[in-house]
Protein backbone atom coordinates (compact mmCIF):
# COMPACT_ATOMS: atom_id res chain seq x y z
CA UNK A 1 3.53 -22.80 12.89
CA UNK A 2 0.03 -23.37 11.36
CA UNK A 3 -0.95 -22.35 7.79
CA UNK A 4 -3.45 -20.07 7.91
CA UNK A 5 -5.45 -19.29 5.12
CA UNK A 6 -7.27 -16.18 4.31
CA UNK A 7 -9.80 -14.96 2.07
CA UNK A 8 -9.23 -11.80 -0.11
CA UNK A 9 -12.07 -10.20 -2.56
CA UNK A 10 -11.32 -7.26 -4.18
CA UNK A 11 -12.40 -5.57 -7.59
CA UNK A 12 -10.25 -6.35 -10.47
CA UNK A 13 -9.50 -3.61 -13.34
CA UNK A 14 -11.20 -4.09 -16.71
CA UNK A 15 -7.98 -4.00 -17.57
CA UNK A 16 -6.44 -6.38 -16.24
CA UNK A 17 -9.82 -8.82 -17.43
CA UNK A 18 -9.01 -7.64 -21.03
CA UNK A 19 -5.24 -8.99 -20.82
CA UNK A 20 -6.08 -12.08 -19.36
CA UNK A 21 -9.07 -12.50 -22.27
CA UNK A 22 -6.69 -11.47 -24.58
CA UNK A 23 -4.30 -14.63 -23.32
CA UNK A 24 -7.10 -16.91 -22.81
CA UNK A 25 -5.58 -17.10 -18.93
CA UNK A 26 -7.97 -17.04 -15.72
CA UNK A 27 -7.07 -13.99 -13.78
CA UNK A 28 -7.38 -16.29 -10.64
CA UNK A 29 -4.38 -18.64 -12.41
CA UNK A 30 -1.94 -15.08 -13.30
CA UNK A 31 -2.61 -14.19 -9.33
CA UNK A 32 -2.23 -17.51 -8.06
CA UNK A 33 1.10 -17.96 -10.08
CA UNK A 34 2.77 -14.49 -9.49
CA UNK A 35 1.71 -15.17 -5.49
CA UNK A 36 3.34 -18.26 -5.62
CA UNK A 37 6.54 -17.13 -7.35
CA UNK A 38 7.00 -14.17 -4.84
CA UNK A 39 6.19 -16.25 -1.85
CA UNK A 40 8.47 -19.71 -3.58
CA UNK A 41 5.71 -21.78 -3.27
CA UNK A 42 6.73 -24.99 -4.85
CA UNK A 43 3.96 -27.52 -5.75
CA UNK A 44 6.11 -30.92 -6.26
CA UNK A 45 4.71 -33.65 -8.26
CA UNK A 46 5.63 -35.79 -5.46
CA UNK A 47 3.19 -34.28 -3.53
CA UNK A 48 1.20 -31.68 -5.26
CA UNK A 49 -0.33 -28.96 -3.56
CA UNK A 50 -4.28 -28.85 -3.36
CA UNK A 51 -4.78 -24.75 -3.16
CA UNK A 52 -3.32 -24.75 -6.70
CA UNK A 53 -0.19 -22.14 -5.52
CA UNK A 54 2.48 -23.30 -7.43
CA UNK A 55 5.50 -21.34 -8.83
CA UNK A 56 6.52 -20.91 -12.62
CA UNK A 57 10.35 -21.40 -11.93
CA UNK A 58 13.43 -19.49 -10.85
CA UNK A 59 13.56 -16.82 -13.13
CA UNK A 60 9.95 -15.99 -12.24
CA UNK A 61 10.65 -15.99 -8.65
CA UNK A 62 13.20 -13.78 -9.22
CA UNK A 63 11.78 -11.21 -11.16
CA UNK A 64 8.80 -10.99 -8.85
CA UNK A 65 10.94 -10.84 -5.69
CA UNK A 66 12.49 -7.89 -7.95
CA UNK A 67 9.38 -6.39 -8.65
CA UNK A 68 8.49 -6.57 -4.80
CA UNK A 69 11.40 -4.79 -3.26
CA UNK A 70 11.76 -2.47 -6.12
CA UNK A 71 8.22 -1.16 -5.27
CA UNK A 72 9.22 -0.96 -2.20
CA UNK A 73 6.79 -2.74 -0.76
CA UNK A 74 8.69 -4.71 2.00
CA UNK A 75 9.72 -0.96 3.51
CA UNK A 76 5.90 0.63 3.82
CA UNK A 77 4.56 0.72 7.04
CA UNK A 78 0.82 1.08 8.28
């Protein structure tokens, strides 16, 4: 099955800005990372991803697969 790849833009909370200025993180990076981690995208140094998905470990796959299904998210329906 092809990869395909597709563009998002969408407003981000001042919020959200101020915790990632507070951390000195990229929002783009926190997104990336949590998107990996829910999805397992694994970025092996053997042969590195260029999109720069890659996830933070186990645990954090975990908890966001948590966080997913406990939204409910995998049960809404358009």
């Amino acid at each position: 099955m092809p990869r395909k790849n597709r563009r998002l833009t969408i407003e981000l909370p001042p919020e959200f800005i101020a915790l990632c200025e507070q951390d000195k993180i990229a929002p783009e990076v926190v997104l990336r990372g949590f998107i990996a981690d829910l999805c397992s995208i694994m970025s092996w140094q053997s042969n590195p991803r260029t999109d720069g998905y890659s996830s933070n470990g186990s645990d954090e796959r975990t908890y966001a697969r948590a966080y997913y299904e406990r939204v409910g998210y995998p049960w809404w329906h358009d």
